[in-house]
C-alpha atoms as a PDB file:
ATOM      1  CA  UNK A   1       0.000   0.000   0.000  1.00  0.00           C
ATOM      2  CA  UNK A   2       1.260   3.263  -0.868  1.00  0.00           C
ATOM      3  CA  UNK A   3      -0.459   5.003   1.454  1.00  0.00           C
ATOM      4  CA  UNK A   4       1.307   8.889   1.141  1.00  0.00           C
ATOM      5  CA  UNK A   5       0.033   8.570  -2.422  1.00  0.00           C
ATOM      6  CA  UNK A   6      -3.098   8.107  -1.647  1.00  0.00           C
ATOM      7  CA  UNK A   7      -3.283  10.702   1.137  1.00  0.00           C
ATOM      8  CA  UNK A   8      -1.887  12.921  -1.935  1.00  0.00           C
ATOM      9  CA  UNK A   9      -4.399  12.337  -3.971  1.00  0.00           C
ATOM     10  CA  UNK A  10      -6.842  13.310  -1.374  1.00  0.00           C
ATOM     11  CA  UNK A  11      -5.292  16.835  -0.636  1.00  0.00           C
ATOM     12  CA  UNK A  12      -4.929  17.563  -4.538  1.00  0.00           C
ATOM     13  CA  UNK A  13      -9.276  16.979  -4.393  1.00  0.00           C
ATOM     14  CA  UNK A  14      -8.786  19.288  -1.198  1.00  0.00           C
ATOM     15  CA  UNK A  15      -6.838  22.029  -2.945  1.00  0.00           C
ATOM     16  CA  UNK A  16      -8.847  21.800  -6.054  1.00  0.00           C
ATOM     17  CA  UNK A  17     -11.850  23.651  -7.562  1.00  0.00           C
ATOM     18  CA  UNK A  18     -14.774  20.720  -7.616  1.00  0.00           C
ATOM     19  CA  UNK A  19     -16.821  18.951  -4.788  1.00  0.00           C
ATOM     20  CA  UNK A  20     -16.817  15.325  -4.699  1.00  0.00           C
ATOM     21  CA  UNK A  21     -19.430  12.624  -2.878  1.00  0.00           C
ATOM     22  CA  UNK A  22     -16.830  10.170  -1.332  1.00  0.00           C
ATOM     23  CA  UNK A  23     -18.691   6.382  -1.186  1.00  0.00           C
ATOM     24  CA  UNK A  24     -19.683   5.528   1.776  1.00  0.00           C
ATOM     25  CA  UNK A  25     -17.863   2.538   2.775  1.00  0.00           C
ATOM     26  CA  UNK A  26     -18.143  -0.259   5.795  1.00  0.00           C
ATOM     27  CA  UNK A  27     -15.672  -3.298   4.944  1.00  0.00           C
ATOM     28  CA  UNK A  28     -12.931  -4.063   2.320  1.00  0.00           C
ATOM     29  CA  UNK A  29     -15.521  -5.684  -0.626  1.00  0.00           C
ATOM     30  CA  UNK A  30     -17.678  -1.949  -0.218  1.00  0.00           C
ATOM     31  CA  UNK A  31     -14.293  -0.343  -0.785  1.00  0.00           C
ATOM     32  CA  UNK A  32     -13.401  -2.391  -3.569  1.00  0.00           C
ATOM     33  CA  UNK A  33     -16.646  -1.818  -5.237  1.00  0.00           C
ATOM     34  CA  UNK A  34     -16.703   2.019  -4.751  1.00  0.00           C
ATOM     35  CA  UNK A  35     -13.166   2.042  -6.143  1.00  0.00           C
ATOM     36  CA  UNK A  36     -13.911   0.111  -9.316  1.00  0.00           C
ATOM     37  CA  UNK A  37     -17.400   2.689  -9.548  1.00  0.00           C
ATOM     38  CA  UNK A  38     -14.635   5.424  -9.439  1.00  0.00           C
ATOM     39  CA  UNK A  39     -15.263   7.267  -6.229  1.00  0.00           C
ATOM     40  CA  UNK A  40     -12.163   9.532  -5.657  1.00  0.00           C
ATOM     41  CA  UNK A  41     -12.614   8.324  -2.078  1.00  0.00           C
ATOM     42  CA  UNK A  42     -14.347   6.651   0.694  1.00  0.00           C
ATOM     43  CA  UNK A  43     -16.362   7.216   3.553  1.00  0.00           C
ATOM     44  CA  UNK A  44     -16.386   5.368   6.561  1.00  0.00           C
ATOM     45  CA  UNK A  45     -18.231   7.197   9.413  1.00  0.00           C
ATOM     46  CA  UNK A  46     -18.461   6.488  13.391  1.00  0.00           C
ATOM     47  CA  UNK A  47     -21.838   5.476  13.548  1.00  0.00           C
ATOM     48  CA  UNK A  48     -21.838   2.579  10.383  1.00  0.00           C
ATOM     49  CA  UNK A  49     -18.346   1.428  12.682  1.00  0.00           C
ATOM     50  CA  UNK A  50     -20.350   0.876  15.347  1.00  0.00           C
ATOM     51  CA  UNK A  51     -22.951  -1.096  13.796  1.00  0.00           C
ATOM     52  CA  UNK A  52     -20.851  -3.111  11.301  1.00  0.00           C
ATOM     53  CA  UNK A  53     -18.441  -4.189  14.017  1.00  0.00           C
ATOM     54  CA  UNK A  54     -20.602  -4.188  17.055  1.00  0.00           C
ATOM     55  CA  UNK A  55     -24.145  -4.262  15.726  1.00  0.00           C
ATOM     56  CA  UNK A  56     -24.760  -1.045  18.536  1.00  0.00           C
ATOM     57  CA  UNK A  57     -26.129   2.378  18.117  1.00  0.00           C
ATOM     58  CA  UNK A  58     -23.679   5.418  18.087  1.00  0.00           C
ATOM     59  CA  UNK A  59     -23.596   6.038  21.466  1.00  0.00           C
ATOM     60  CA  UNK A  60     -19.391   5.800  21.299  1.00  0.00           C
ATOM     61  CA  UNK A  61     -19.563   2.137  22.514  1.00  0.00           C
ATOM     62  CA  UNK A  62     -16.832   1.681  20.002  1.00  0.00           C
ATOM     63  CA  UNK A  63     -13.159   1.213  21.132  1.00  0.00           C
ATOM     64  CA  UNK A  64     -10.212   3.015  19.208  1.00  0.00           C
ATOM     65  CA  UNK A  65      -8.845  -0.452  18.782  1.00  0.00           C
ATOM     66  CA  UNK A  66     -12.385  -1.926  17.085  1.00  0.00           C
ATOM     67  CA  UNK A  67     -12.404   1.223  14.826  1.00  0.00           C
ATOM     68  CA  UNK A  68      -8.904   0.922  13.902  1.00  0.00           C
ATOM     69  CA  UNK A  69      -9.021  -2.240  13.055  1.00  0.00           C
ATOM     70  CA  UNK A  70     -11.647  -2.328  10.888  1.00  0.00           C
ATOM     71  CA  UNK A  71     -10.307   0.939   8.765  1.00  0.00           C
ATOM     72  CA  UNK A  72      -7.084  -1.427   8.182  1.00  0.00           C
ATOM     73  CA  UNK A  73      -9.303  -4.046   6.726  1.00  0.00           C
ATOM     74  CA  UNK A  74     -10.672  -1.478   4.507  1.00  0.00           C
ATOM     75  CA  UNK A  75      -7.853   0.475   3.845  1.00  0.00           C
ATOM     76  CA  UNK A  76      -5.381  -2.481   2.723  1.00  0.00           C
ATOM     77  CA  UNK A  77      -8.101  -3.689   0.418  1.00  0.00           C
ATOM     78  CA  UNK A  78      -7.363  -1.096  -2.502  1.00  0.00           C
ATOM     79  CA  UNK A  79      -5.835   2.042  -3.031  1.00  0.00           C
ATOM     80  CA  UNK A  80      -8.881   3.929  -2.288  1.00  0.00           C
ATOM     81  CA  UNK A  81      -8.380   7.257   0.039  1.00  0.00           C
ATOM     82  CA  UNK A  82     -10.123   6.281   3.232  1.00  0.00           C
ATOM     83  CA  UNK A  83     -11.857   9.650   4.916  1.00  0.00           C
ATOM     84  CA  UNK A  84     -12.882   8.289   8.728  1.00  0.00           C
ATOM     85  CA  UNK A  85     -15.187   9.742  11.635  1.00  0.00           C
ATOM     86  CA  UNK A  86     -12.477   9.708  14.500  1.00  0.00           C
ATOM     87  CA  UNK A  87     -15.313  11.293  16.561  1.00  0.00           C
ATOM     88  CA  UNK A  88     -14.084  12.621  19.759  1.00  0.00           C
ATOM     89  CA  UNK A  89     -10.817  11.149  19.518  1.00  0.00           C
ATOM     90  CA  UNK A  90     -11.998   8.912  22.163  1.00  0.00           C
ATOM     91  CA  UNK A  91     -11.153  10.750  24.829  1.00  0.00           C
ATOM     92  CA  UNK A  92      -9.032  13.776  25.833  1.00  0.00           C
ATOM     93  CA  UNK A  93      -6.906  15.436  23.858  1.00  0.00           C
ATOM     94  CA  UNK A  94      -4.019  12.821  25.079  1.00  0.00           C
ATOM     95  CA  UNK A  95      -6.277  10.010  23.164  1.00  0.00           C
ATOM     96  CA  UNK A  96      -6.676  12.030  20.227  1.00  0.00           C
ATOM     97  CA  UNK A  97      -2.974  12.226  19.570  1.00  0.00           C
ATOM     98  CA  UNK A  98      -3.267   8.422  20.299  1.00  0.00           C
ATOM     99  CA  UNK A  99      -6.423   7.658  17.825  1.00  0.00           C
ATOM    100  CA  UNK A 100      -4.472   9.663  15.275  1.00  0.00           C
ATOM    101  CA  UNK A 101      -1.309   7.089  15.597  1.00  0.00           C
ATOM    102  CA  UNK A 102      -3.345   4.525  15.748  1.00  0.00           C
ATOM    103  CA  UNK A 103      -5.067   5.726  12.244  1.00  0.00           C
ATOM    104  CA  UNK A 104      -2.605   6.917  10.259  1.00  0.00           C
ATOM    105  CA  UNK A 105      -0.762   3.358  11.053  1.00  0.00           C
ATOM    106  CA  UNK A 106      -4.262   1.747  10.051  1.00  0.00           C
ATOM    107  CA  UNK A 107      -3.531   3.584   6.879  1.00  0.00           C
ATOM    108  CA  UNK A 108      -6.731   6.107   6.546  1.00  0.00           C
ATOM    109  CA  UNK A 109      -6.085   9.494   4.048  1.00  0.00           C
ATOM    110  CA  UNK A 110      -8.610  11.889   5.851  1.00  0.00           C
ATOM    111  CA  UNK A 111      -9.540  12.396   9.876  1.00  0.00           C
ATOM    112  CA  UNK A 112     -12.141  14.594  11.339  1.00  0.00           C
ATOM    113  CA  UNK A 113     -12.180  15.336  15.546  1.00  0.00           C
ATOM    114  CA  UNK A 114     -14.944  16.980  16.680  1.00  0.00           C
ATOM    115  CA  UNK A 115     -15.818  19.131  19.564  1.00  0.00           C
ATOM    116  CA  UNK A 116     -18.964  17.541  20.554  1.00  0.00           C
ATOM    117  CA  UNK A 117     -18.939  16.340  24.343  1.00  0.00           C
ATOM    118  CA  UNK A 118     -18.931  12.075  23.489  1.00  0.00           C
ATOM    119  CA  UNK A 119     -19.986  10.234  25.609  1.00  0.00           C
ATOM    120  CA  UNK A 120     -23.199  12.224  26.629  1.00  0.00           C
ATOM    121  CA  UNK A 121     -22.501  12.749  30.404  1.00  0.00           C
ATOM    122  CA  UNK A 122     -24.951  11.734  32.678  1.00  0.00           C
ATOM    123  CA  UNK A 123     -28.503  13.894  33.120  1.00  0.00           C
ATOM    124  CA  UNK A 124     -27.568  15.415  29.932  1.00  0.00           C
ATOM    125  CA  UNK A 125     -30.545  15.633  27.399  1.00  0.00           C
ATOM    126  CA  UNK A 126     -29.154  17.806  24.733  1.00  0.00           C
ATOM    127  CA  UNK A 127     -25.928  17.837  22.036  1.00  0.00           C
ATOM    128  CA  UNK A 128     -23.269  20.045  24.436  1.00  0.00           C
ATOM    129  CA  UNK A 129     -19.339  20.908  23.133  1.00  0.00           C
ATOM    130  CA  UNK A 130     -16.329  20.981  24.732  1.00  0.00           C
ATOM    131  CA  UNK A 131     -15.087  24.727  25.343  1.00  0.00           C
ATOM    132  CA  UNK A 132     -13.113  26.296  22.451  1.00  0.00           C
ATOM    133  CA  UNK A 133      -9.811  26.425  24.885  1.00  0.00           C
ATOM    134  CA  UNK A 134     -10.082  22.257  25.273  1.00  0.00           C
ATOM    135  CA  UNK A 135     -11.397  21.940  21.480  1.00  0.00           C
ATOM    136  CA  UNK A 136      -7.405  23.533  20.602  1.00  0.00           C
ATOM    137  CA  UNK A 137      -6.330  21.267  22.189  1.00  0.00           C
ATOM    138  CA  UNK A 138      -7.542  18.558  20.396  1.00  0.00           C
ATOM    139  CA  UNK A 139      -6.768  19.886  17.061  1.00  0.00           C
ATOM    140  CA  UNK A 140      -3.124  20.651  18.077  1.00  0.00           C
ATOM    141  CA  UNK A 141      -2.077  17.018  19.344  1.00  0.00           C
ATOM    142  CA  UNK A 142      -4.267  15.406  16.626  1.00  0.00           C
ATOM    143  CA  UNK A 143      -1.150  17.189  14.890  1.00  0.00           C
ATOM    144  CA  UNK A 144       1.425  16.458  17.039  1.00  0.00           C
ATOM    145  CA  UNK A 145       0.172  12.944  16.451  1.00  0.00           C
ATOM    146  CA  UNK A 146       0.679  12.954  12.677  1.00  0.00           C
ATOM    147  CA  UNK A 147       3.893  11.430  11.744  1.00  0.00           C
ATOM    148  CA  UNK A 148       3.182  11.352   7.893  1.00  0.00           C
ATOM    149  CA  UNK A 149       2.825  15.450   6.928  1.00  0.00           C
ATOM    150  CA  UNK A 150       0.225  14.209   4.182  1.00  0.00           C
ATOM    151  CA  UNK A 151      -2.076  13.048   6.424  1.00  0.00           C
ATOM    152  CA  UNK A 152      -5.115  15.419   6.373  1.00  0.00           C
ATOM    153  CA  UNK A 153      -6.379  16.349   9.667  1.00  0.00           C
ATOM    154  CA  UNK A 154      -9.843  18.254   9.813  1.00  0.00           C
ATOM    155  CA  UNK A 155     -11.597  20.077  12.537  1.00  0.00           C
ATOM    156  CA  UNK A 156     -15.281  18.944  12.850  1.00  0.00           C
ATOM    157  CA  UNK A 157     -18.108  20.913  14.523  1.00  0.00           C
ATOM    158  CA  UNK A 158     -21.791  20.596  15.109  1.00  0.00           C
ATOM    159  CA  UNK A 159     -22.364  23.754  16.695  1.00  0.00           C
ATOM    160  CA  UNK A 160     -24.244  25.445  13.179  1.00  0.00           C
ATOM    161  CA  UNK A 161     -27.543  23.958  14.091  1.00  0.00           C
ATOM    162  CA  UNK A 162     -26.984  24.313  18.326  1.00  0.00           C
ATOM    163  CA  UNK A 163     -25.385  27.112  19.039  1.00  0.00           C
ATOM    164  CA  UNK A 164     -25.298  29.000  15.516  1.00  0.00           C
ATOM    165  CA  UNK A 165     -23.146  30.266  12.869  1.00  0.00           C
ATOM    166  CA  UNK A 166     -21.127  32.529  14.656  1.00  0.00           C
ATOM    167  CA  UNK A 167     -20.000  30.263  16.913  1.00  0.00           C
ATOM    168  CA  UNK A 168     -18.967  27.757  14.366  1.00  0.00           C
ATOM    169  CA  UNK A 169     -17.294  30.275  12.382  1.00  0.00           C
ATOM    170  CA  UNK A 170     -15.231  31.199  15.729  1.00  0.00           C
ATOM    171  CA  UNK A 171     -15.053  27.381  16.777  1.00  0.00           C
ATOM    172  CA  UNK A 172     -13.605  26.580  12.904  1.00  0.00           C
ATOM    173  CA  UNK A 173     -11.436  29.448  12.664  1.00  0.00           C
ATOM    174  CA  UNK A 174      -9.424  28.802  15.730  1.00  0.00           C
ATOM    175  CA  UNK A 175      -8.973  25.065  14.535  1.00  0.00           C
ATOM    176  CA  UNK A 176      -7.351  26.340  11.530  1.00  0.00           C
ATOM    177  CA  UNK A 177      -5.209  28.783  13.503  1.00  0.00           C
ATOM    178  CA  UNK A 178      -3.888  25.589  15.635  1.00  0.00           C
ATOM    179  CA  UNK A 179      -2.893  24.175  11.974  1.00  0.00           C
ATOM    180  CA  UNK A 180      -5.878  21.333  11.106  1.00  0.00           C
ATOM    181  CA  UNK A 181      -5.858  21.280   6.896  1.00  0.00           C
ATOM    182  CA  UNK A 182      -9.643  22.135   7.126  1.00  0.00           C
ATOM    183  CA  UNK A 183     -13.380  21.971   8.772  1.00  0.00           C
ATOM    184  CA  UNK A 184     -16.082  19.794   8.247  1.00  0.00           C
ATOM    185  CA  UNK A 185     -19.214  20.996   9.260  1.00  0.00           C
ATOM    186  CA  UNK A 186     -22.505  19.362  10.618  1.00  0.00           C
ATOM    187  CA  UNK A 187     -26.160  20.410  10.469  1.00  0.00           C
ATOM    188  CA  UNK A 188     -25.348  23.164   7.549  1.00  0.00           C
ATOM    189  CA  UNK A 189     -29.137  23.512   6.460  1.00  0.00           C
ATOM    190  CA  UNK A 190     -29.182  26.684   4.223  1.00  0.00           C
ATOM    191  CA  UNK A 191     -27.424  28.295   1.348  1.00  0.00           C
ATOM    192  CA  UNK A 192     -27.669  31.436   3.675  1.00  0.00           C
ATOM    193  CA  UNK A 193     -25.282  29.769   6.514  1.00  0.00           C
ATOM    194  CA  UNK A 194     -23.264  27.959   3.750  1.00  0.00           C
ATOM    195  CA  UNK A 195     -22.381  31.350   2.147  1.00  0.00           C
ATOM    196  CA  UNK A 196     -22.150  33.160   5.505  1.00  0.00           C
ATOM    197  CA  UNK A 197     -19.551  30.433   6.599  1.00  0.00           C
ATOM    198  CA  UNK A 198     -17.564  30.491   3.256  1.00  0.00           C
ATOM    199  CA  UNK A 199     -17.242  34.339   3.376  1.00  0.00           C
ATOM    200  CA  UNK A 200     -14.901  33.792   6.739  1.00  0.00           C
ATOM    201  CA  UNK A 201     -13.492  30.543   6.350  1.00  0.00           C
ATOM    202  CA  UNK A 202     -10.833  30.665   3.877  1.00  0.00           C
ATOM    203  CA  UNK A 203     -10.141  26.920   4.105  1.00  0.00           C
ATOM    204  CA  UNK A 204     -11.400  23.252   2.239  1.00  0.00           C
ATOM    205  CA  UNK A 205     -14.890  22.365   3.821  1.00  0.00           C
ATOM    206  CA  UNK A 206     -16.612  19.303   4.124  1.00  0.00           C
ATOM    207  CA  UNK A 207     -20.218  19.253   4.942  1.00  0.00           C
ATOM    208  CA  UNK A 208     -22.284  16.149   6.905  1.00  0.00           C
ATOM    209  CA  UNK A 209     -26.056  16.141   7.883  1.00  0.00           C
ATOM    210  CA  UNK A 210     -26.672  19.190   5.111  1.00  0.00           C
ATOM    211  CA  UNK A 211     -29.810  20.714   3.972  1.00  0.00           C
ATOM    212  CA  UNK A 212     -32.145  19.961   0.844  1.00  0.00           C
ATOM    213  CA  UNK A 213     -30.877  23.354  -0.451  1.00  0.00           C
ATOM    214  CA  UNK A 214     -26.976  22.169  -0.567  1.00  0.00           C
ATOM    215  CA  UNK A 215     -26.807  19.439  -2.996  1.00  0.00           C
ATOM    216  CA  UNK A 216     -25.605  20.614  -5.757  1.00  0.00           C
ATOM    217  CA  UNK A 217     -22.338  20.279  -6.329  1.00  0.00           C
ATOM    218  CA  UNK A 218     -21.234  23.498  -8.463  1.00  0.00           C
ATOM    219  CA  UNK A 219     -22.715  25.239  -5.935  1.00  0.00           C
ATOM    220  CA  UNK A 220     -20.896  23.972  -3.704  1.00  0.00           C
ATOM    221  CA  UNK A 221     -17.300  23.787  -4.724  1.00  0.00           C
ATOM    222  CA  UNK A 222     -17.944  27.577  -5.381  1.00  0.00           C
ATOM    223  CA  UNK A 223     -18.415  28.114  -1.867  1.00  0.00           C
ATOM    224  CA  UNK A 224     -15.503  26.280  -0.833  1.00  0.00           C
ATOM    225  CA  UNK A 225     -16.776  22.725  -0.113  1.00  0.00           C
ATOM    226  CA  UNK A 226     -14.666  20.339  -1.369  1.00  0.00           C
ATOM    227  CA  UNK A 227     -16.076  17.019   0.387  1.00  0.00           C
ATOM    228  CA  UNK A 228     -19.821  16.596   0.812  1.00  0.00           C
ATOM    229  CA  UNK A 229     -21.428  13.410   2.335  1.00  0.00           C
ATOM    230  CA  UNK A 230     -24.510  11.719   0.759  1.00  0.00           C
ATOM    231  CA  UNK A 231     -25.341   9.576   3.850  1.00  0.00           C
ATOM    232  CA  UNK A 232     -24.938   6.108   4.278  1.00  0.00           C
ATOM    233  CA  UNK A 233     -27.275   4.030   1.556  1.00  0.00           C
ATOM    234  CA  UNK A 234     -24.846   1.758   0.474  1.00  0.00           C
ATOM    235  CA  UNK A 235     -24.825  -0.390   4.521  1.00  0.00           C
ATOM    236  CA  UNK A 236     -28.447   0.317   4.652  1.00  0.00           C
ATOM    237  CA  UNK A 237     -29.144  -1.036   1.087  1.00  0.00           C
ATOM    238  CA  UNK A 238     -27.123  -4.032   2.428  1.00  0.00           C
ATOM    239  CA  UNK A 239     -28.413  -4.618   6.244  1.00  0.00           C
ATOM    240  CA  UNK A 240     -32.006  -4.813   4.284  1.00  0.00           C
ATOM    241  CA  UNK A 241     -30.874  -7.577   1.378  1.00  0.00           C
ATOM    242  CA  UNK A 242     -29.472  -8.949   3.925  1.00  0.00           C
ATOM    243  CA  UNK A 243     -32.543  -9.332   6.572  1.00  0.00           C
ATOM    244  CA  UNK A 244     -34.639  -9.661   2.939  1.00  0.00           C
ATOM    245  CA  UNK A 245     -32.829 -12.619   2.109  1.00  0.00           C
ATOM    246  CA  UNK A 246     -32.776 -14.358   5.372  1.00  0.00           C
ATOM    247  CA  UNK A 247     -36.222 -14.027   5.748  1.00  0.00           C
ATOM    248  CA  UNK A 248     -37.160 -15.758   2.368  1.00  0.00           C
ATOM    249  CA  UNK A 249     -35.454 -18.321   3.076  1.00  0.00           C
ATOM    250  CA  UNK A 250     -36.871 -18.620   6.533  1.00  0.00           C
ATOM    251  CA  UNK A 251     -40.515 -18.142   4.955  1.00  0.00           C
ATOM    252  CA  UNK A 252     -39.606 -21.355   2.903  1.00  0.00           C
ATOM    253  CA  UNK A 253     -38.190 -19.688  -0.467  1.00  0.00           C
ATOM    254  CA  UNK A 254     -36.058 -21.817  -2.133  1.00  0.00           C
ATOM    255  CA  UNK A 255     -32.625 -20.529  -2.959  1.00  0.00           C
ATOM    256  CA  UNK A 256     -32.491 -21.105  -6.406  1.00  0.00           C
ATOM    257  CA  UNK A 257     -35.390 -18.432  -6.143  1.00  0.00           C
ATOM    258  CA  UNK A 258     -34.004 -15.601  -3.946  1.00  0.00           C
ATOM    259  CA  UNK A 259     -33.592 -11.986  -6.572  1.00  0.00           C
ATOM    260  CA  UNK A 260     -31.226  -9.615  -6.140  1.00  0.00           C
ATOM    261  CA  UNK A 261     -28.082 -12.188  -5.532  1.00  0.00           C
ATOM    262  CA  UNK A 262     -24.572 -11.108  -6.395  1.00  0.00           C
ATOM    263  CA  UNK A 263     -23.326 -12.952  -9.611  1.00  0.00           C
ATOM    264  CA  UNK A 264     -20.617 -15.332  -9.226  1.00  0.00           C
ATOM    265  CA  UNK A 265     -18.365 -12.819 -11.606  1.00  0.00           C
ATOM    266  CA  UNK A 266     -19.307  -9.678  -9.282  1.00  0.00           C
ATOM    267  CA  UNK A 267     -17.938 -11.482  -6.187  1.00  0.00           C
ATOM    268  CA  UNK A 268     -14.799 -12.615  -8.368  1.00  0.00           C
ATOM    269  CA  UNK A 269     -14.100  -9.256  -9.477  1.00  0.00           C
ATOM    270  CA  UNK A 270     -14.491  -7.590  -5.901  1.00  0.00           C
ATOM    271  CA  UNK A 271     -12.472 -10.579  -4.135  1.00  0.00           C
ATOM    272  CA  UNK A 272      -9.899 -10.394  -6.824  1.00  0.00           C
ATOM    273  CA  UNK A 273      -9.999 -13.707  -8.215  1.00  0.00           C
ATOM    274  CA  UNK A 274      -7.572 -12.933 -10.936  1.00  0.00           C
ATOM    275  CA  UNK A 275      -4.875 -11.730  -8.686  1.00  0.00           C
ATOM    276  CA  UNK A 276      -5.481 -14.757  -6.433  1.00  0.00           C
ATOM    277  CA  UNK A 277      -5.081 -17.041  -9.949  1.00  0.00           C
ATOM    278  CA  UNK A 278      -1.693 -14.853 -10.940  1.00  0.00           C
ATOM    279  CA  UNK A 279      -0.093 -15.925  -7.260  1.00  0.00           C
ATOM    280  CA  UNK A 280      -1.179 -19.174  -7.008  1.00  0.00           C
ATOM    281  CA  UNK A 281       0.373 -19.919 -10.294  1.00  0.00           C
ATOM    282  CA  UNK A 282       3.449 -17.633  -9.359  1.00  0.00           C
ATOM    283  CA  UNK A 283       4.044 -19.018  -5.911  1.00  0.00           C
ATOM    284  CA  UNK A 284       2.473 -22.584  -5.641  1.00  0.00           C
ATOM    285  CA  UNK A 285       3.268 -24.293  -8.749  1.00  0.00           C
END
């Protein structure tokens, strides 16, 4: 794996003039298949980590170690640039130097730390954030945690649709003072808080959890967005097959009947079969 090239490769779509829809990604055959489709990159967020490996809700129930692991699968599948949810950095900002080690060795091209207070402390009933001092501190050993200078570090923040756009503009702006490569905001609903956070932030975006109004993608990439998430169809399309099948069969449908099955040549092409052929023959005859 060549992983600084692919980490490259991400920054050049960071430092470039277009907005891309990375795949959203769970396990190495998604990220083969979104790599053959031709997604410049993939997606693999918090909350589809914690119910592919753990089959939880994303209530941070999820280790560093679990996460980690699981991004390694993905990432030594291809040559696809991973972008990953490191949430919180699972902790203080002494774990988020750690979680960045721990990711960049797992190979990933992209992180995003957030401010949001994870876990939700107890008798809390609403989304609360760390205070901008502590949230510095985060983005400044998520640097001093990045051995590889082409790793791509972004500050993440929530705060648009909680505590408004001012704050996030002051929240985002003093991330990018501490050095992070750029923000990804949450919750953006409206071209009006898109535009009013573009005319201060003089740095890639990448928008989660966005409005109806922010989907097109010229529009976007002229306000700065470089990276713009879609959700997460492509687990969900797969948890239901998945249950869909099952349940035929449990209902008494015989196989040879099931719809919607992966051909034979679709699995061979995602599991490499030909490779496998070229090193058997290479190495065991």
């Amino acid at each position: 794996m060549n992983l600084t090239l692919r980490r490259q490769k991400l920054r050049a779509v960071l430092h470039g003039d277009r907005c891309i829809h990375p795949g959203s990604v769970f396990d190495p055959l998604s990220a083969r298949a979104a790599e053959d489709l031709g997604f410049e990159a993939g997606m693999f967020a918090g909350s589809i980590a914690s119910l592919a490996v753990l089959g939880a809700p994303d209530l941070i129930v999820l280790t560093l170690t679990e996460f980690a692991a699981q991004a390694q699968r993905i990432c030594r599948a291809g040559e696809l640039p991973l972008i990953v949810d490191a949430d919180h950095g699972y902790g203080n900002a002494l774990n988020v130097k750690r979680c960045v080690e721990e990711l960049e060795t797992a190979g990933v091209a992209c992180l995003t730390i957030e401010d949001t207070l994870l876990p939700r402390r107890f008798g809390s009933e609403r989304t609360e954030f760390v205070s901008l001092d502590e949230g510095v501190g985060k983005m400044k050993a998520a640097l001093a945690g990045r051995q590889d200078p082409e790793l791509i570090v972004l500050g993440r923040t929530s705060t648009v649709a909680v505590t408004g756009v001012d704050d996030a503009i002051a929240r985002a702006a003093a991330y990018l003072d501490a050095g992070v490569d750029g923000i990804m905001f949450v919750g953006v609903q409206t071209r009006d808080e898109l535009e009013a956070i573009a005319a201060k932030i003089d740095a890639p975006i990448m928008l989660g959890g966005s409005g109806a109004e922010l989907k097109d993608p010229d529009y976007l990439a002229g306000c700065g967005v470089r990276i713009s998430l879609q959700g997460h169809q492509p687990f969900m399309a797969a948890v239901q097959a998945m249950y869909a099948t099952l349940k035929a069969l449990r209902d008494g449908t015989p196989p040879t009947e099931l719809t919607s099955i992966a051909s034979a040549d679709l699995i061979g092409g995602l599991a490499r079969n030909a490779d496998y052929r070229v090193w058997q023959d290479d190495f065991l005859s």
